[in-house]
N, C-alpha and C. Protein backbone atom coordinates (compact mmCIF):
# COMPACT_ATOMS: atom_id res chain seq x y z
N UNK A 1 91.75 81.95 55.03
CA UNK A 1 91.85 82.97 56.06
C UNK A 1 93.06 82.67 56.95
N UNK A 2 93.74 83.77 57.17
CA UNK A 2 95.05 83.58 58.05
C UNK A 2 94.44 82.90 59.39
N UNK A 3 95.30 81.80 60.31
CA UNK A 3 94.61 81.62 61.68
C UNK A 3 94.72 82.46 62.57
N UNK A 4 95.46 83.61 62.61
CA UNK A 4 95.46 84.99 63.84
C UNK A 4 94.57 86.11 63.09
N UNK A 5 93.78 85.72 61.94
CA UNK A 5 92.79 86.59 61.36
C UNK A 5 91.53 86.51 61.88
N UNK A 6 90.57 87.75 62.39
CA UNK A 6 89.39 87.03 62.91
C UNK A 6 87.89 87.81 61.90
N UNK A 7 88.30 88.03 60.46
CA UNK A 7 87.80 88.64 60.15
C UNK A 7 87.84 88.25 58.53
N UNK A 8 86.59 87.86 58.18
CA UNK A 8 86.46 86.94 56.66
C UNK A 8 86.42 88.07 55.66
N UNK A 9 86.17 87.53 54.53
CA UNK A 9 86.26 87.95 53.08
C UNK A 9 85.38 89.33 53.10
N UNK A 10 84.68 88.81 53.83
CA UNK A 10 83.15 90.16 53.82
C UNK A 10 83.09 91.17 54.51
N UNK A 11 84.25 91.31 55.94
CA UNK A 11 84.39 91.97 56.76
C UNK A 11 84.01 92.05 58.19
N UNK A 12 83.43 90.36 58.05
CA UNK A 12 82.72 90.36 59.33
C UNK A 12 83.51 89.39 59.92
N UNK A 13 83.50 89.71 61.96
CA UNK A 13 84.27 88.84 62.52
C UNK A 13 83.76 87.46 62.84
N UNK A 14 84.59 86.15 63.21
CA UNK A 14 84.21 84.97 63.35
C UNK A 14 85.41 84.69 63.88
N UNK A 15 85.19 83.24 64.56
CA UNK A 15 85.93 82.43 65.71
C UNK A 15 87.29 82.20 64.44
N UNK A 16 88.17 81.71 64.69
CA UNK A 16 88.77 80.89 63.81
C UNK A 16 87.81 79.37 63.56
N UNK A 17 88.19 79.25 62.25
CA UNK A 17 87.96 77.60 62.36
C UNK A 17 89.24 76.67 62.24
N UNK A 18 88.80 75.79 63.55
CA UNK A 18 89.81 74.77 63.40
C UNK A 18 89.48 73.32 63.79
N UNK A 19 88.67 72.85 62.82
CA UNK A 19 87.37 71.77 62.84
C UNK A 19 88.45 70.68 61.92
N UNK A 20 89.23 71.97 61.04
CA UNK A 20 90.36 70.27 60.57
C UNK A 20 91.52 70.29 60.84
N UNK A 21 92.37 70.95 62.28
CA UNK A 21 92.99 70.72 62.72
C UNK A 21 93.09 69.47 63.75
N UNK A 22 94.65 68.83 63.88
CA UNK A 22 94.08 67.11 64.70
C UNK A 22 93.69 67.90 66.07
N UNK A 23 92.99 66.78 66.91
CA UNK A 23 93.45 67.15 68.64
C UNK A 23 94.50 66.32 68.79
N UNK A 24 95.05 67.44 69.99
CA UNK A 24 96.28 67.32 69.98
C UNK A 24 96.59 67.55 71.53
N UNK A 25 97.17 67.01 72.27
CA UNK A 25 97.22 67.77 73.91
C UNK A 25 97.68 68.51 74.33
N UNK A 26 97.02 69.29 74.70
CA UNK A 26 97.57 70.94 75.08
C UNK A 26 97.77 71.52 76.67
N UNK A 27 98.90 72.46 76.83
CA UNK A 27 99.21 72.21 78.01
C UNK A 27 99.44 74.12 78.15
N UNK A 28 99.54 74.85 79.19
CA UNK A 28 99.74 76.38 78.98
C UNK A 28 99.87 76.34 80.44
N UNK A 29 100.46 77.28 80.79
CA UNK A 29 101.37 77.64 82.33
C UNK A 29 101.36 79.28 81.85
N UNK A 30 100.76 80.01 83.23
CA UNK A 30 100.69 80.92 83.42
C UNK A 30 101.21 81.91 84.43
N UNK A 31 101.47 82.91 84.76
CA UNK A 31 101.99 83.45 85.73
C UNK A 31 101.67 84.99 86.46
N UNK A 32 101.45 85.39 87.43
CA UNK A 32 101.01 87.02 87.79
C UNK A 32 101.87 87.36 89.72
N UNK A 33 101.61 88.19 89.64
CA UNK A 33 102.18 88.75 90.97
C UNK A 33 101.04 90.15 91.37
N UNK A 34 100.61 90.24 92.79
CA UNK A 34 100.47 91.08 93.50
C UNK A 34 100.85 91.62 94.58
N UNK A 35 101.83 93.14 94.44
CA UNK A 35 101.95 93.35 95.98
C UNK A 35 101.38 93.69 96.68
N UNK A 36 101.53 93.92 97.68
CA UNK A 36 100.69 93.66 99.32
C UNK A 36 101.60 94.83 100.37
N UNK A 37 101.06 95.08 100.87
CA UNK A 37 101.36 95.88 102.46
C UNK A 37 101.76 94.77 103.10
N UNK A 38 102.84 94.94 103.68
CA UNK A 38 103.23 93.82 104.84
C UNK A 38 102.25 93.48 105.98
N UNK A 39 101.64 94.47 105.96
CA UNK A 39 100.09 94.07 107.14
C UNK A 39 99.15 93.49 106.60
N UNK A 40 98.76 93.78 105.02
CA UNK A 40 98.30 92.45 104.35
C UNK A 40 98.45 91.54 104.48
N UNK A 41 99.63 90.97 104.04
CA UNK A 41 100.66 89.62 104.33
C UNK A 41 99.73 89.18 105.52
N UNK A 42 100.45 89.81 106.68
CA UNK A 42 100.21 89.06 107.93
C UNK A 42 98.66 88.92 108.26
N UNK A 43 97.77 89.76 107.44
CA UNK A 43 96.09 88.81 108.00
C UNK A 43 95.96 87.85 107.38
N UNK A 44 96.77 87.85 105.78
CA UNK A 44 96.33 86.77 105.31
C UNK A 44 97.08 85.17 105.72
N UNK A 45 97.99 85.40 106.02
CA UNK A 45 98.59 84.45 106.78
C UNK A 45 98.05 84.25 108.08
N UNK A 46 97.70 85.58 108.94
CA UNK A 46 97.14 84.64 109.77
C UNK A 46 95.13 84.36 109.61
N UNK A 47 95.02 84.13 108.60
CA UNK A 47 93.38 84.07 107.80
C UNK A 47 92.43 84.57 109.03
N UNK A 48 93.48 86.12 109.00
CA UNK A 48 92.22 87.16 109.39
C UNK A 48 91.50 87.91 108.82
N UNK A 49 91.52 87.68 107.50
CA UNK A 49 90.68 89.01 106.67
C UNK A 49 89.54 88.59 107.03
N UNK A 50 88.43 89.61 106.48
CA UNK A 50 87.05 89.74 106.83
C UNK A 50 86.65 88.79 106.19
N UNK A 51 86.67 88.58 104.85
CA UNK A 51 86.27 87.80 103.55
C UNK A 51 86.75 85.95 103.78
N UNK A 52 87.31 85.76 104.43
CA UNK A 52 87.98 84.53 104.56
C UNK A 52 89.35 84.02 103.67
N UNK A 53 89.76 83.13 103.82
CA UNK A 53 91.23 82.60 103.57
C UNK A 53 91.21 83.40 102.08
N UNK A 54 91.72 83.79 102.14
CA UNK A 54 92.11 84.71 100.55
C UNK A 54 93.05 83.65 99.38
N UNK A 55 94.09 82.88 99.93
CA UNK A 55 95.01 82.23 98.64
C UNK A 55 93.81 81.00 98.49
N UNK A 56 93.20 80.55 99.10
CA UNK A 56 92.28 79.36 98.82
C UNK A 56 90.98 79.74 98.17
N UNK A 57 90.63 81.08 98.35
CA UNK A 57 89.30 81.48 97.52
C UNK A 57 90.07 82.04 96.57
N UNK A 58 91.11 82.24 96.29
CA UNK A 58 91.68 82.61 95.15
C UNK A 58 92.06 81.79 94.01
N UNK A 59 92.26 80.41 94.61
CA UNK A 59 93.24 80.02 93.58
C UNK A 59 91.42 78.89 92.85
N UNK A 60 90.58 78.73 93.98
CA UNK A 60 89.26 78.19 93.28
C UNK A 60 88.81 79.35 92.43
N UNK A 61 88.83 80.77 92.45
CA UNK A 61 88.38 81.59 91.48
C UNK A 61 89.28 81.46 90.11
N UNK A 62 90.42 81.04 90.28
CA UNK A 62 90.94 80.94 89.04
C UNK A 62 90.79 79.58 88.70
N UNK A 63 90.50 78.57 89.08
CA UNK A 63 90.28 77.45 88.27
C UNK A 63 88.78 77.67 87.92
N UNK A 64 88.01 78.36 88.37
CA UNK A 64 86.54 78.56 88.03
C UNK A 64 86.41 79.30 86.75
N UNK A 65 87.43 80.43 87.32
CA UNK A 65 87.47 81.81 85.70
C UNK A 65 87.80 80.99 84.74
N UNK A 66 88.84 80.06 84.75
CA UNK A 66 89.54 79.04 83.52
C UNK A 66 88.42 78.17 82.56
N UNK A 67 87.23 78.09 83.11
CA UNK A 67 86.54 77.12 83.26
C UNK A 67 85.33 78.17 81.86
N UNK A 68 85.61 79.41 82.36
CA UNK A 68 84.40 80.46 82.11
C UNK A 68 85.03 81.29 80.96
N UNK A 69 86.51 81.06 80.83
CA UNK A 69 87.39 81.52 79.72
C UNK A 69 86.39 82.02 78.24
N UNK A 70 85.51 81.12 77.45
CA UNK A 70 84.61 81.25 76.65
C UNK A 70 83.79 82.25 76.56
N UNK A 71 83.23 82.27 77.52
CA UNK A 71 81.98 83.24 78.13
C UNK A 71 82.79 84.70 78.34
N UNK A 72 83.71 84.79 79.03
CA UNK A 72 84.26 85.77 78.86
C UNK A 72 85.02 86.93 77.99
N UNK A 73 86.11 85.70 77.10
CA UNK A 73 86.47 86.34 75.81
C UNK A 73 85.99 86.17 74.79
N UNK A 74 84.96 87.22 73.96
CA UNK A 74 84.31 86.64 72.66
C UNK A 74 84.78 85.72 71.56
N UNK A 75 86.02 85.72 71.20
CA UNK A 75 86.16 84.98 69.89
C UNK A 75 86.98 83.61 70.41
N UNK A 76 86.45 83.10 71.94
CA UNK A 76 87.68 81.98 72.69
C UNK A 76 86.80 80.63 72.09
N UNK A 77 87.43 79.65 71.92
CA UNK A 77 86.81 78.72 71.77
C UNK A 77 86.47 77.83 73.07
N UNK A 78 85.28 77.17 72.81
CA UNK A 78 85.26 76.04 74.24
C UNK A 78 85.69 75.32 74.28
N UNK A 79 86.40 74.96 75.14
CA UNK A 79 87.31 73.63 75.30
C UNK A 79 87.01 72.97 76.29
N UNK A 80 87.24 71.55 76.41
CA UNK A 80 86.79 70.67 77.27
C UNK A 80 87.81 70.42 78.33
N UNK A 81 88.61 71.51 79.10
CA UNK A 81 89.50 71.51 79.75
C UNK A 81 89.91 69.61 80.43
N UNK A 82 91.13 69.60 80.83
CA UNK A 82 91.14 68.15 81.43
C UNK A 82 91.93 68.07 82.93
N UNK A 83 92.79 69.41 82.91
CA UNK A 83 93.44 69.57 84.25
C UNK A 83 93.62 71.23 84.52
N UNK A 84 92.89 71.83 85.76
CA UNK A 84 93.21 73.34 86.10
C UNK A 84 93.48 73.19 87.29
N UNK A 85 94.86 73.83 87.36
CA UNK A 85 95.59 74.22 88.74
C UNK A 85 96.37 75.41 88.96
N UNK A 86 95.78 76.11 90.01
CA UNK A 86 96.17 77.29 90.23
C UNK A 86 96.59 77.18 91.84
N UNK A 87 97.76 77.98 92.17
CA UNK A 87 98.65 78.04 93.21
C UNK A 87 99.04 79.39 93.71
N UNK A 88 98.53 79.90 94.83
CA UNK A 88 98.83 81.40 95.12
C UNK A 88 100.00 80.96 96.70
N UNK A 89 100.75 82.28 96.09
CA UNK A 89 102.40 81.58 96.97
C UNK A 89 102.49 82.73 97.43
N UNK A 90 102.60 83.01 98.97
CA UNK A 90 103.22 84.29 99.44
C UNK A 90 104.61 84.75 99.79
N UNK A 91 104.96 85.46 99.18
CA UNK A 91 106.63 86.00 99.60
C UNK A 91 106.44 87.34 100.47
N UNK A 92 107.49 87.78 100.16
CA UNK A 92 108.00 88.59 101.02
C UNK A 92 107.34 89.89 100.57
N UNK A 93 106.72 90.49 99.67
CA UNK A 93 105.90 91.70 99.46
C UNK A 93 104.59 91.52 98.59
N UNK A 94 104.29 90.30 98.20
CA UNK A 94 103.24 90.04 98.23
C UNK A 94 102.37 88.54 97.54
N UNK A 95 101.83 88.10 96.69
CA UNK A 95 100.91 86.74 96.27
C UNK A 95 101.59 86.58 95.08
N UNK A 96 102.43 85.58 94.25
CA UNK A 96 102.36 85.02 93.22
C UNK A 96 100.94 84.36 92.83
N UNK A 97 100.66 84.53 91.82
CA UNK A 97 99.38 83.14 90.84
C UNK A 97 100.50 82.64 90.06
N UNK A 98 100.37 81.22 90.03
CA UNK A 98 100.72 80.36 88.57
C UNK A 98 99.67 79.59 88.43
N UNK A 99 99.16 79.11 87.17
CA UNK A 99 98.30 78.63 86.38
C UNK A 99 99.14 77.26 85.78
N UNK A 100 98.17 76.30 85.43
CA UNK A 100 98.71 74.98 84.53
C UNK A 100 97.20 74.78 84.12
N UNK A 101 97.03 74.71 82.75
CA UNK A 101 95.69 74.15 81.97
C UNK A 101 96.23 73.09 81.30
N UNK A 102 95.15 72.21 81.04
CA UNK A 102 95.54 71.25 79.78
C UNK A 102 94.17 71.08 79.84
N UNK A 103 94.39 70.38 78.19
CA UNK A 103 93.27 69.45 77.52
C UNK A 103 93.64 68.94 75.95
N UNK A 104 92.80 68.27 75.85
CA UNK A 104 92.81 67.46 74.32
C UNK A 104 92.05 68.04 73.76
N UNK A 105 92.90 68.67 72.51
CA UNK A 105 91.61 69.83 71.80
C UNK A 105 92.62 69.80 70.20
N UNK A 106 91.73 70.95 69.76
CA UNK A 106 92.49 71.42 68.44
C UNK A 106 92.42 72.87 68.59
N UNK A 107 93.16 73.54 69.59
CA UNK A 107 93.63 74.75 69.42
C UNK A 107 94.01 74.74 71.50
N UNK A 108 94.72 75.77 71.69
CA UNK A 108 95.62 75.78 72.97
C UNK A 108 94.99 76.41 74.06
N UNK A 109 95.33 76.48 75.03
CA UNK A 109 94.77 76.80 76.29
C UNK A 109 95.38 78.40 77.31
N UNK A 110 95.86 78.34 76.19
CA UNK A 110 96.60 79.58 76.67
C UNK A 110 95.60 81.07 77.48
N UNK A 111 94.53 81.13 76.81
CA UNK A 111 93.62 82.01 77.42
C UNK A 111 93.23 81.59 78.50
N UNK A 112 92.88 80.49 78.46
CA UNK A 112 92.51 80.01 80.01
C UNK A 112 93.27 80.01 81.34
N UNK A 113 94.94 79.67 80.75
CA UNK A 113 95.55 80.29 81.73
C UNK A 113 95.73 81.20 82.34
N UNK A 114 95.81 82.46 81.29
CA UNK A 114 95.85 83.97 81.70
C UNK A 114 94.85 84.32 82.28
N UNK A 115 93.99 83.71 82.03
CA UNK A 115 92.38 84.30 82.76
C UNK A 115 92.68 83.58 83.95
N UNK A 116 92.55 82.19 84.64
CA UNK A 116 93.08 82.08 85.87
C UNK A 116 93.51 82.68 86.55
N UNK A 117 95.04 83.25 85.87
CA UNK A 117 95.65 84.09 86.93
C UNK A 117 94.92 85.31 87.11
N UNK A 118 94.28 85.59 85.96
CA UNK A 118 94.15 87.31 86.17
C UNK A 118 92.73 87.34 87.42
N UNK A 119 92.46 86.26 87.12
CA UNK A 119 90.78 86.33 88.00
C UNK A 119 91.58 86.01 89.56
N UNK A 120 92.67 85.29 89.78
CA UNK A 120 93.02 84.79 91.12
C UNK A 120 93.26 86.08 91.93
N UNK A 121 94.09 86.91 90.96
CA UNK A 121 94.96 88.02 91.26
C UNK A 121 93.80 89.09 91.51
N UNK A 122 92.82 89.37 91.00
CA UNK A 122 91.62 89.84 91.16
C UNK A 122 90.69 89.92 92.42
N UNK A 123 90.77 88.45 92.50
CA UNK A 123 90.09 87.78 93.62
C UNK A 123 91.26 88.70 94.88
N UNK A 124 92.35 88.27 95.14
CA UNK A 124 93.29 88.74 96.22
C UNK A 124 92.75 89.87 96.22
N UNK A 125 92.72 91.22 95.61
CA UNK A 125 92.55 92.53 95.40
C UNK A 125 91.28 92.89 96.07
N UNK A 126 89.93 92.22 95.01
CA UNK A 126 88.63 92.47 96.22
C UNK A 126 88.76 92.20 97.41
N UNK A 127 89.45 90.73 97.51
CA UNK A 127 89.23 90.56 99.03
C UNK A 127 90.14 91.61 100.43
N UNK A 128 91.15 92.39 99.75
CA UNK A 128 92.37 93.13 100.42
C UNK A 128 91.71 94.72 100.45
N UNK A 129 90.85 94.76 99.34
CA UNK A 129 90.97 96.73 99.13
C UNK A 129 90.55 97.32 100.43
N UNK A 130 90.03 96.42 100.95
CA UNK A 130 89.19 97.10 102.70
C UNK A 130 90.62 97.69 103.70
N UNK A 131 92.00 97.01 103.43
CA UNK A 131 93.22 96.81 104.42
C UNK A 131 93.96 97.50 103.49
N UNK A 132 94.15 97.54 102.25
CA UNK A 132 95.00 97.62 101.77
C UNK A 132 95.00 98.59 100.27
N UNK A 133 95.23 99.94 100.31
CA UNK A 133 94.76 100.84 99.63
C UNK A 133 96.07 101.22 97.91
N UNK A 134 97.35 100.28 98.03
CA UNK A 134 98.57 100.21 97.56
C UNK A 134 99.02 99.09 96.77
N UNK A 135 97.77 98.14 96.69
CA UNK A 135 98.15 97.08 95.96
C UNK A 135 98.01 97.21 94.22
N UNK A 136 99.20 96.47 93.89
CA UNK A 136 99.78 96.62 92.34
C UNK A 136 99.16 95.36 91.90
N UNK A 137 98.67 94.70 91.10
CA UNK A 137 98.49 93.62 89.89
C UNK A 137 99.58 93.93 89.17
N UNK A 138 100.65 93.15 88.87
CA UNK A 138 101.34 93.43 87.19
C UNK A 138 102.34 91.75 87.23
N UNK A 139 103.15 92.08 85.72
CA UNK A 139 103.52 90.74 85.51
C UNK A 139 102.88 89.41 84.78
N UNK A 140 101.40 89.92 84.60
CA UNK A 140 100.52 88.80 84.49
C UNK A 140 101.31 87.94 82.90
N UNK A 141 101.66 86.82 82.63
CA UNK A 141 102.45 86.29 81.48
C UNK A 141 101.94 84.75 81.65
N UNK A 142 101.99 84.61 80.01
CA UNK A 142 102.09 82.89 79.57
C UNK A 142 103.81 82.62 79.73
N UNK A 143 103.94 81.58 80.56
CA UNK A 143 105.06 81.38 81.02
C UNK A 143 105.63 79.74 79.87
N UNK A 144 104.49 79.35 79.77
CA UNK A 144 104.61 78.62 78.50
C UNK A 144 103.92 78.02 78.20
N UNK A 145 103.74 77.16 76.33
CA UNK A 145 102.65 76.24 76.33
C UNK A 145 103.23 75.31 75.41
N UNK A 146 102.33 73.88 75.17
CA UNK A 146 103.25 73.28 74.69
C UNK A 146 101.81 72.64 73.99
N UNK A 147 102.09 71.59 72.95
CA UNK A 147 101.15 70.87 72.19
C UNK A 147 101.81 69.36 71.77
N UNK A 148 101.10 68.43 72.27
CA UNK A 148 102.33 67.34 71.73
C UNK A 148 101.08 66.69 70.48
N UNK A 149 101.27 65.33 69.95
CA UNK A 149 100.23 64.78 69.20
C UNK A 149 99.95 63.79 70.01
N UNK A 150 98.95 62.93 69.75
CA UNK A 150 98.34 61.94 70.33
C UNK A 150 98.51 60.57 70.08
């Protein structure tokens, strides 16, 4: 079976298998942007929203979502993650997310990153829609991943 195939001889879908691939350490960096109303900006800077500090409940929702990656996308495998860090950065029109996963596995982490961001970027959004009726999600990207051997 091809490994970007998720669908056997018979027609039915299944995970990949990769039970004889080595582990190997895996690393994936992620990336997203949301803009913001400049009056956004400024509650969340000055951690006036209703909901509380928004980049800090954000960036724990994306190391949490990273965590939940499995559960979420059907055919993801579980992985025993080993490092999730997520970083929400404010500029000038609105929140960067970047993501960094790793772990020692036999297949990559790349979903977990994207889900980070997308759940961080998420998180910003619920917590803003009350102030802020104009906010964009887009950009969301694997910025890179890497696999070394052990």
């Amino acid at each position: 079976m091809n490994e970007l195939s998720h669908i056997n001889n018979e027609g039915k879908v299944n995970m990949v298998d990769v039970g004889d691939k080595p582990n190997q350490n895996r690393l994936a960096k992620a990336a997203g942007w949301i803009q913001l109303q400049p009056q956004t900006l400024e509650l969340i800077n000055k951690n006036l929203m209703k909901k509380g500090d928004v980049l800090t409940i954000a960036e724990i929702a994306g190391i949490q979502a990273a965590k939940e990656t499995p559960r979420l996308i059907p055919l993801c495998h579980n992985l025993m993650l080993t490092k999730v860090e997520v970083k929400a950065t404010m500029n000038e029109n609105g929140v960067s997310v970047e993501s960094m996963v790793k772990c020692t596995g036999k297949t990559g982490v790349e979903m977990e990153a994207l889900t980070a961001v997308s759940v961080a970027l998420l998180t910003i959004y619920d917590m803003c829609k009350a102030v802020d009726k104009s906010m964009v999600i887009s950009q969301i990207q694997l910025m890179s991943k890497e696999k070394t051997d052990l």
